[in-house]
PDB file of N, CA and C in Angstrom:
ATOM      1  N   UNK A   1     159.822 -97.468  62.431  1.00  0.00           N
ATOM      2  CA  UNK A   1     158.899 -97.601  63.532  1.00  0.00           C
ATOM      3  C   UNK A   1     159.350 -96.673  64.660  1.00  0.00           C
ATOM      4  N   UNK A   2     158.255 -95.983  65.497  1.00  0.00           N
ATOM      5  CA  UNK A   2     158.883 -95.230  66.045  1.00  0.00           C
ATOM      6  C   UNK A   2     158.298 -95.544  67.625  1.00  0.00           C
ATOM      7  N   UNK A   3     158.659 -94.970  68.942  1.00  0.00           N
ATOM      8  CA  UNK A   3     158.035 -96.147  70.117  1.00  0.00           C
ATOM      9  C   UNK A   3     158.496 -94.907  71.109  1.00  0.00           C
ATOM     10  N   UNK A   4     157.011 -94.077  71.637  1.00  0.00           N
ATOM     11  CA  UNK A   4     157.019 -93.352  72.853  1.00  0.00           C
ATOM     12  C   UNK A   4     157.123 -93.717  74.006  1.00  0.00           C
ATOM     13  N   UNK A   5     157.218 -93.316  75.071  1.00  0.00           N
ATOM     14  CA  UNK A   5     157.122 -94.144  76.436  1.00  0.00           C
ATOM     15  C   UNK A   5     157.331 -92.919  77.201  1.00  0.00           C
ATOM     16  N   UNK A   6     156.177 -93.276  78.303  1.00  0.00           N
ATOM     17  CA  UNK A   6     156.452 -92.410  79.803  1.00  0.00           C
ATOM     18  C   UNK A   6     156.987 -92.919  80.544  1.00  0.00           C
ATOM     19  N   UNK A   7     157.784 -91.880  81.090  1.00  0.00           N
ATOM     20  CA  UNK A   7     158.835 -92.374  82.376  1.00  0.00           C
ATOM     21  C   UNK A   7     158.562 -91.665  83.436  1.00  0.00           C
ATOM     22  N   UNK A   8     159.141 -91.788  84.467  1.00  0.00           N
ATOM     23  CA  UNK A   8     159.709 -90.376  85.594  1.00  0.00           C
ATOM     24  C   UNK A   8     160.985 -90.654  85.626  1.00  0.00           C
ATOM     25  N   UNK A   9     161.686 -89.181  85.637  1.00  0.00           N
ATOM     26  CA  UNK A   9     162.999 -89.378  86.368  1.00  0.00           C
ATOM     27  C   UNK A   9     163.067 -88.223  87.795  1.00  0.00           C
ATOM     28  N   UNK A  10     164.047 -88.185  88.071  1.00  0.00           N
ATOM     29  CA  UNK A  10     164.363 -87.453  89.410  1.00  0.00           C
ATOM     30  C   UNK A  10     165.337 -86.493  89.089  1.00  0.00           C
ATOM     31  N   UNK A  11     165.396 -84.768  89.295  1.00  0.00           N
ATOM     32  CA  UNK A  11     165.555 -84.026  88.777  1.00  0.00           C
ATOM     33  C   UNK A  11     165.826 -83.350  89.852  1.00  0.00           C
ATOM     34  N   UNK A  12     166.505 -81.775  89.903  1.00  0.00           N
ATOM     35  CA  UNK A  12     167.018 -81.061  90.823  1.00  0.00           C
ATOM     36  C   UNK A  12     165.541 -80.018  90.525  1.00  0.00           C
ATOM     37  N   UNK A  13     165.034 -79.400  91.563  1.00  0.00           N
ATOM     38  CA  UNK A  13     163.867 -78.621  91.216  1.00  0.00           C
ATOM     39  C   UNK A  13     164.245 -77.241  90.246  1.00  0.00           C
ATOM     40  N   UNK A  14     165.716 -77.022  89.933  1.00  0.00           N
ATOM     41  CA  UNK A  14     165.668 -75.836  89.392  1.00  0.00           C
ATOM     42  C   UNK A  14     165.661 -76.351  87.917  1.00  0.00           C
ATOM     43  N   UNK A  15     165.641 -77.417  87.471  1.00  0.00           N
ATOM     44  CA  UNK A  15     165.733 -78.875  86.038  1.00  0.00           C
ATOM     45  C   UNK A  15     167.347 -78.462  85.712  1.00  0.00           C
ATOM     46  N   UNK A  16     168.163 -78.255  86.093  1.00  0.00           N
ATOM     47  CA  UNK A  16     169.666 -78.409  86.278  1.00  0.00           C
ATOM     48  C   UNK A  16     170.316 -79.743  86.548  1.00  0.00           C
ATOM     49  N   UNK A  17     170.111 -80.679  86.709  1.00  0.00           N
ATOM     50  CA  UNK A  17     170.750 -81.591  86.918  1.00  0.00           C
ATOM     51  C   UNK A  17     169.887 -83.272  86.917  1.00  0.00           C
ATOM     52  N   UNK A  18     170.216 -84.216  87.093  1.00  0.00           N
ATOM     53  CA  UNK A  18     169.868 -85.434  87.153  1.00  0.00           C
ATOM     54  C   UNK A  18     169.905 -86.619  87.161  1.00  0.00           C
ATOM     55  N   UNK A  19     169.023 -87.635  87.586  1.00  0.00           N
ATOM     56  CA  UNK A  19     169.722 -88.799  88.199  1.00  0.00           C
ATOM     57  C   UNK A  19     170.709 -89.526  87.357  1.00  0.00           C
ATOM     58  N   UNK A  20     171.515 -90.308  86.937  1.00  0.00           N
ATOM     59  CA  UNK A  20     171.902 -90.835  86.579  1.00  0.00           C
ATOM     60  C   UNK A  20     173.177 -91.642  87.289  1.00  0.00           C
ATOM     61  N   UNK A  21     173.446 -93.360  86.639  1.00  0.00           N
ATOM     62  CA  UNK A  21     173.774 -93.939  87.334  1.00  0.00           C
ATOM     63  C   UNK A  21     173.372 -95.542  87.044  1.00  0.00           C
ATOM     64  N   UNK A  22     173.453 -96.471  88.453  1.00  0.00           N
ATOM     65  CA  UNK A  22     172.652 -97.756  89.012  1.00  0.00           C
ATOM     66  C   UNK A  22     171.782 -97.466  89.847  1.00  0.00           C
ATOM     67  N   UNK A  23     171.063 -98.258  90.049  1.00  0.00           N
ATOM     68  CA  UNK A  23     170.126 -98.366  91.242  1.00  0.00           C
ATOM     69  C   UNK A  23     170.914 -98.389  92.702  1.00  0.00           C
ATOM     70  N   UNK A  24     172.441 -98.749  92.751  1.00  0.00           N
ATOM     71  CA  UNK A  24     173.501 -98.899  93.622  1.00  0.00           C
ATOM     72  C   UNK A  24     174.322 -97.547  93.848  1.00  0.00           C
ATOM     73  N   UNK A  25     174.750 -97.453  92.693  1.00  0.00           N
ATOM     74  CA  UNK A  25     175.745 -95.687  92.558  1.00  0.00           C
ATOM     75  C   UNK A  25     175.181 -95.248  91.451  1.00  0.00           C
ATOM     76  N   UNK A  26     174.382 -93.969  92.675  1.00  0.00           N
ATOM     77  CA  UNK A  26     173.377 -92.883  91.776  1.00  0.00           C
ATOM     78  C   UNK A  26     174.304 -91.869  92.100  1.00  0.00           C
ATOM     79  N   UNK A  27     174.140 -90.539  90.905  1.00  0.00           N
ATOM     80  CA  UNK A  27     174.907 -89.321  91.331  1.00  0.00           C
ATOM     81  C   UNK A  27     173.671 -88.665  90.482  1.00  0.00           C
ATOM     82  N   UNK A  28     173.688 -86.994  90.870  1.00  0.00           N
ATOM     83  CA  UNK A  28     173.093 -86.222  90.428  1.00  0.00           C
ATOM     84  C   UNK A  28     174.430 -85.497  89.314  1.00  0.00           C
ATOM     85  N   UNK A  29     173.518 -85.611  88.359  1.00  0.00           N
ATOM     86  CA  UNK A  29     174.760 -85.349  87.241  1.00  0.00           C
ATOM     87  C   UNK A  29     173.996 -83.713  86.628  1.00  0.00           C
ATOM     88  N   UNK A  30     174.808 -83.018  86.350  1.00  0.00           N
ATOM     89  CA  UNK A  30     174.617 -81.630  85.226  1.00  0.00           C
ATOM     90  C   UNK A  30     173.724 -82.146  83.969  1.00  0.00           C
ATOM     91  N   UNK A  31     172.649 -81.521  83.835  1.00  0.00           N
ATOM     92  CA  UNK A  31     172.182 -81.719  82.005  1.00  0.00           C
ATOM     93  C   UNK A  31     173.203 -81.795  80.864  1.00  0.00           C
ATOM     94  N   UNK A  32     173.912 -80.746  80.829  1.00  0.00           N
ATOM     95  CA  UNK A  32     174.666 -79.878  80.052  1.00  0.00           C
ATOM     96  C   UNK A  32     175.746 -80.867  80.023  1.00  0.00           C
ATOM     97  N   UNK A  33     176.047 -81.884  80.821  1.00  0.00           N
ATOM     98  CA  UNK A  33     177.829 -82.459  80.547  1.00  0.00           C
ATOM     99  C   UNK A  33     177.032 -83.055  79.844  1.00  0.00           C
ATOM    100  N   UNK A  34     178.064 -83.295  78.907  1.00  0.00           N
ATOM    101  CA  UNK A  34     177.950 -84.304  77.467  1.00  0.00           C
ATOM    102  C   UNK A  34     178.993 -85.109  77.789  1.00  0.00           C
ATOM    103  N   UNK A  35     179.904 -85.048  78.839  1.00  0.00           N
ATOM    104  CA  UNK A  35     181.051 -85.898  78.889  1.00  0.00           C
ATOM    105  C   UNK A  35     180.574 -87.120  79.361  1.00  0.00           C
ATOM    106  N   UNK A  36     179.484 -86.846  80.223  1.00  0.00           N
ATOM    107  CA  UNK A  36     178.776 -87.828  81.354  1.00  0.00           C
ATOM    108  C   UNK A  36     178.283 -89.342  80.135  1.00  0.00           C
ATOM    109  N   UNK A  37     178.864 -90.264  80.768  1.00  0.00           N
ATOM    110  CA  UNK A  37     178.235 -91.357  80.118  1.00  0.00           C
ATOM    111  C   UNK A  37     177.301 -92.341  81.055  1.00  0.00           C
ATOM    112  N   UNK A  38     177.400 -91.810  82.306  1.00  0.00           N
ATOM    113  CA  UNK A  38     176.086 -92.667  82.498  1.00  0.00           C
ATOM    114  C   UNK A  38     174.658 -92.480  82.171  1.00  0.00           C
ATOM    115  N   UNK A  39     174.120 -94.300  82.513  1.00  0.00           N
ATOM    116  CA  UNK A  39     172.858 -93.982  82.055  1.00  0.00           C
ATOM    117  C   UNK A  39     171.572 -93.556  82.832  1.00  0.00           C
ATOM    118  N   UNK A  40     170.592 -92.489  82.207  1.00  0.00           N
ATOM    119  CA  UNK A  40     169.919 -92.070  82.881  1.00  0.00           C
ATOM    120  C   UNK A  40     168.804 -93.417  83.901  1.00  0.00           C
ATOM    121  N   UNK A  41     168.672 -93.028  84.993  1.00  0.00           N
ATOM    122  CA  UNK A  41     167.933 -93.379  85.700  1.00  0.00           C
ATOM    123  C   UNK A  41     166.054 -93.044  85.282  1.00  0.00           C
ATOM    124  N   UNK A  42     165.140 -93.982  85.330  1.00  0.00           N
ATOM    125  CA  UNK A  42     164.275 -94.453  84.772  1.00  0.00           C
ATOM    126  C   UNK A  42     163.349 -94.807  85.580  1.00  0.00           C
ATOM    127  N   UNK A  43     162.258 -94.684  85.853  1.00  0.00           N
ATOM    128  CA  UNK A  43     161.068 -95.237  87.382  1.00  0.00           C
ATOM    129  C   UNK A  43     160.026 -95.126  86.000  1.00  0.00           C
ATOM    130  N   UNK A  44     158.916 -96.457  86.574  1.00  0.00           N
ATOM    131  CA  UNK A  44     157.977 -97.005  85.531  1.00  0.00           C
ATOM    132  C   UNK A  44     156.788 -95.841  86.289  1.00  0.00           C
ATOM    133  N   UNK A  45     156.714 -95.298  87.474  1.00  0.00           N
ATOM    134  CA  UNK A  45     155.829 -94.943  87.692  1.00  0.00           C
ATOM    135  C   UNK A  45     156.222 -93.601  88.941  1.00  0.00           C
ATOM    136  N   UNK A  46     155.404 -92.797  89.687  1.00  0.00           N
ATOM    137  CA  UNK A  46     156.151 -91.543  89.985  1.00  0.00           C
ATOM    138  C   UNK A  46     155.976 -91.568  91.269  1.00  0.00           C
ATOM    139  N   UNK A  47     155.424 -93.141  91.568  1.00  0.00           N
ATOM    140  CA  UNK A  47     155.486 -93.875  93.223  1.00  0.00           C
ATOM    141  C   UNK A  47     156.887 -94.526  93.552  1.00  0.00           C
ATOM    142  N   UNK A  48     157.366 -95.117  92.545  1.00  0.00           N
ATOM    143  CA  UNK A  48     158.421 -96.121  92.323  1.00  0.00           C
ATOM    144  C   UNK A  48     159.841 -94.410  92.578  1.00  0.00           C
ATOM    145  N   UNK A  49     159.561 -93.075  91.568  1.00  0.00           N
ATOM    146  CA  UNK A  49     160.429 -92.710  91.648  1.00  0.00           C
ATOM    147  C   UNK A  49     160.581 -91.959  93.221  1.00  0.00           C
ATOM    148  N   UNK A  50     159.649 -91.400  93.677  1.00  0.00           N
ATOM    149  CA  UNK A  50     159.633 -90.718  95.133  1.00  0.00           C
ATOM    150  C   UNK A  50     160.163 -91.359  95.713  1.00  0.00           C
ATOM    151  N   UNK A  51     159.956 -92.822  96.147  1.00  0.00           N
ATOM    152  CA  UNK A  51     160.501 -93.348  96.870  1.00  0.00           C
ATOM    153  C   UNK A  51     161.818 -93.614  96.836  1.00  0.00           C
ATOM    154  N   UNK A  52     162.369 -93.651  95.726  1.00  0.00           N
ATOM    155  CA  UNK A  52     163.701 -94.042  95.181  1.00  0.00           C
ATOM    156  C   UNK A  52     164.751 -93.235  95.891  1.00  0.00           C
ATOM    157  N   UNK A  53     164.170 -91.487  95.777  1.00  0.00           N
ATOM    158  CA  UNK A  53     165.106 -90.436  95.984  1.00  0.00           C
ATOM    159  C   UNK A  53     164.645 -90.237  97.968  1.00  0.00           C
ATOM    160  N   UNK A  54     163.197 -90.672  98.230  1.00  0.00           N
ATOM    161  CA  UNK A  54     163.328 -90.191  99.686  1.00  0.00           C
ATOM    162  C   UNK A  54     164.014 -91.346 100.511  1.00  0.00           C
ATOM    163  N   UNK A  55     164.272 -92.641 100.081  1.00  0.00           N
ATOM    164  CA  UNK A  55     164.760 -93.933 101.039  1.00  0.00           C
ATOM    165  C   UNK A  55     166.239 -94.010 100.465  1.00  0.00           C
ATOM    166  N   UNK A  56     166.530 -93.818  99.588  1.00  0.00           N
ATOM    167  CA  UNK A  56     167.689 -94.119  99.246  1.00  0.00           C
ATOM    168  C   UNK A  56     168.579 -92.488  98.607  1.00  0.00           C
ATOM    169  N   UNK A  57     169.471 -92.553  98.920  1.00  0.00           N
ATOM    170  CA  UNK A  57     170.829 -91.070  98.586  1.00  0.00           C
ATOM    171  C   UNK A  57     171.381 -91.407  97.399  1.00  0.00           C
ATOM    172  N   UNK A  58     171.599 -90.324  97.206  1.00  0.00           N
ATOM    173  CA  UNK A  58     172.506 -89.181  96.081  1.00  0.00           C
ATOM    174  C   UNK A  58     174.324 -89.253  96.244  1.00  0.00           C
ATOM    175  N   UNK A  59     174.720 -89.586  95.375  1.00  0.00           N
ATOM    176  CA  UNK A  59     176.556 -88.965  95.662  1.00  0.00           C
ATOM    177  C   UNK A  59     176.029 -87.363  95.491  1.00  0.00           C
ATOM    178  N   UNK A  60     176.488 -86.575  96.089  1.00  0.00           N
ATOM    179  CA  UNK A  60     176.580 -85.164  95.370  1.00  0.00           C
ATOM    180  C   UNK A  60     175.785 -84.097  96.272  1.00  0.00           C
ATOM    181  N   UNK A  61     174.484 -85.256  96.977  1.00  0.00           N
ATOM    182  CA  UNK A  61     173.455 -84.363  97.292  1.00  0.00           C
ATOM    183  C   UNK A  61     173.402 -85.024  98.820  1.00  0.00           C
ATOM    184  N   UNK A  62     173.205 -83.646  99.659  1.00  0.00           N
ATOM    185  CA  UNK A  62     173.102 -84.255 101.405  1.00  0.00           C
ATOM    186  C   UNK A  62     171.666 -84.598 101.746  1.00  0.00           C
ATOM    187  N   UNK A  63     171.754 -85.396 102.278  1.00  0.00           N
ATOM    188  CA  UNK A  63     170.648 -86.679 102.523  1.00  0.00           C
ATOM    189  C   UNK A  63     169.553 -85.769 103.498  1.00  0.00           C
ATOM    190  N   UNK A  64     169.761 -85.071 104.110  1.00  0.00           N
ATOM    191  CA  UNK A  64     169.143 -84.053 105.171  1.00  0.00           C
ATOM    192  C   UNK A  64     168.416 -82.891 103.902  1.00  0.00           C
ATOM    193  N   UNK A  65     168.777 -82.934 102.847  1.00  0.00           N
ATOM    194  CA  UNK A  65     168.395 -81.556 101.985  1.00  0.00           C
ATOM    195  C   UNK A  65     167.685 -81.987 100.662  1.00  0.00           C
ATOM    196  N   UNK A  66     167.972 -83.498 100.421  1.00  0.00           N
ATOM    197  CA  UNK A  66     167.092 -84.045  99.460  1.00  0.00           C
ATOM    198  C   UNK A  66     165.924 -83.378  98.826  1.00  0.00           C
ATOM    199  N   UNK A  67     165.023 -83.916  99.792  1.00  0.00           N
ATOM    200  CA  UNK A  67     163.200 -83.651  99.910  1.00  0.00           C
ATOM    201  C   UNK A  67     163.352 -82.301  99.136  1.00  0.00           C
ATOM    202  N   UNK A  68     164.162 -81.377  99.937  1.00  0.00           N
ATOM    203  CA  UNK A  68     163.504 -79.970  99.651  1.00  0.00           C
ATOM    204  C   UNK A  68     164.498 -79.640  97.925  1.00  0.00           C
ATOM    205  N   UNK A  69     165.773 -80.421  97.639  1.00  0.00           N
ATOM    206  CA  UNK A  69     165.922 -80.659  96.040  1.00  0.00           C
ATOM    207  C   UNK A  69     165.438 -81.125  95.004  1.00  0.00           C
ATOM    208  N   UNK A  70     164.869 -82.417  95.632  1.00  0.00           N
ATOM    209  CA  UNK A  70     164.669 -82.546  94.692  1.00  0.00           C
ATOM    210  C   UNK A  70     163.254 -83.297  93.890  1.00  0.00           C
ATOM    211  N   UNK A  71     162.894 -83.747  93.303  1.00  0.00           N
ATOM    212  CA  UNK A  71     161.304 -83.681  92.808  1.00  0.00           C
ATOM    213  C   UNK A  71     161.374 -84.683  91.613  1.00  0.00           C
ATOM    214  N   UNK A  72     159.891 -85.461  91.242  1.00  0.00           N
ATOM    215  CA  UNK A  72     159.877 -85.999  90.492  1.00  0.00           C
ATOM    216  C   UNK A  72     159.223 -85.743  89.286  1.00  0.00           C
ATOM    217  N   UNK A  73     159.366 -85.811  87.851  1.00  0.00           N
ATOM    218  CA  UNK A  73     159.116 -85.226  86.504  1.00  0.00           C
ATOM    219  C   UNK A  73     159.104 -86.614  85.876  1.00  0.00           C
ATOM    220  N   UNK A  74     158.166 -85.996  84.908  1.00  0.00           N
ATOM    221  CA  UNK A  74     157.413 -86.886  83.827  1.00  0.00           C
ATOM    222  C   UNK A  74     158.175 -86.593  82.713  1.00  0.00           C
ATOM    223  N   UNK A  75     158.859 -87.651  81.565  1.00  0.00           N
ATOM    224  CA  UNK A  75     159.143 -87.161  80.725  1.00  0.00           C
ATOM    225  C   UNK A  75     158.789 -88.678  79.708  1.00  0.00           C
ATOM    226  N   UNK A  76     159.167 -88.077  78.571  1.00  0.00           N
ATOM    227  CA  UNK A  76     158.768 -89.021  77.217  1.00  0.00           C
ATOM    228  C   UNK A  76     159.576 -89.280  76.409  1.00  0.00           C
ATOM    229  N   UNK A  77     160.374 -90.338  76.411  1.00  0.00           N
ATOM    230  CA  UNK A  77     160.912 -90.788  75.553  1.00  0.00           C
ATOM    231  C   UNK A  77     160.815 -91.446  74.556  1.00  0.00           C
ATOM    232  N   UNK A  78     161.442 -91.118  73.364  1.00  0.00           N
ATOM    233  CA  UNK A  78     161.128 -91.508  71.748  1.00  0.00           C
ATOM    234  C   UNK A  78     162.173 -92.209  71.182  1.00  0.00           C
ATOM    235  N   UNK A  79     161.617 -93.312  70.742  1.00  0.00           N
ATOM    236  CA  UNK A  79     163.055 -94.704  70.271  1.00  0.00           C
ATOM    237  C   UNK A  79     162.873 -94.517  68.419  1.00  0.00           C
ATOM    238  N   UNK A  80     163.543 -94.074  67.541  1.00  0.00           N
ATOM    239  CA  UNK A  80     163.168 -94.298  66.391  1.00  0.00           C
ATOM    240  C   UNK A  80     163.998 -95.708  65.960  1.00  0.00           C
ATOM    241  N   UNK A  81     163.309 -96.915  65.601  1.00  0.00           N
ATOM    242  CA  UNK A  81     164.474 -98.128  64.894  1.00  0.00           C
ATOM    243  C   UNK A  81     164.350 -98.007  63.524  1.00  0.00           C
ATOM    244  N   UNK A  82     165.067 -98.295  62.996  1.00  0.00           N
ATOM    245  CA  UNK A  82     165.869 -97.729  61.368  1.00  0.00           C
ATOM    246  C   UNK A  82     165.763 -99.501  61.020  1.00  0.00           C
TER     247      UNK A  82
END
């Protein structure tokens, strides 16, 4: 069985980096680390995510420079269960 789903996440505008984390301690993490084990950050809708990144901060990213970093994206995730 296989199970799509739309999300938003919150992304650096150049798609270099991204949220990941809690809803408590968020950091903007690199795509590319594979070392990174947190889990990606997730918004049901792309009202829920704007707000997320303009009321609430980033480890990593200055709170004054946000807005103009960073942006919200649609993506689709695919669950295959075996």
């Amino acid at each position: 069985m296989i199970k799509k789903q739309t999300v938003w996440v919150i992304m650096t505008k150049d798609r270099k980096r991204i949220a990941k984390g809690t809803p408590r301690n968020r950091h903007m993490v690199d795509l590319d680390d594979e070392t990174d084990k947190k889990r990606y950050l997730t918004y049901s809708s792309p009202c829920k995510a704007y707000s997320a990144f303009v009321t609430n901060g980033f480890y990593g990213v200055n709170n004054n420079q946000r807005q103009n970093l960073l942006e919200v994206v649609e993506v689709e995730i695919t669950m295959e269960f075996k």
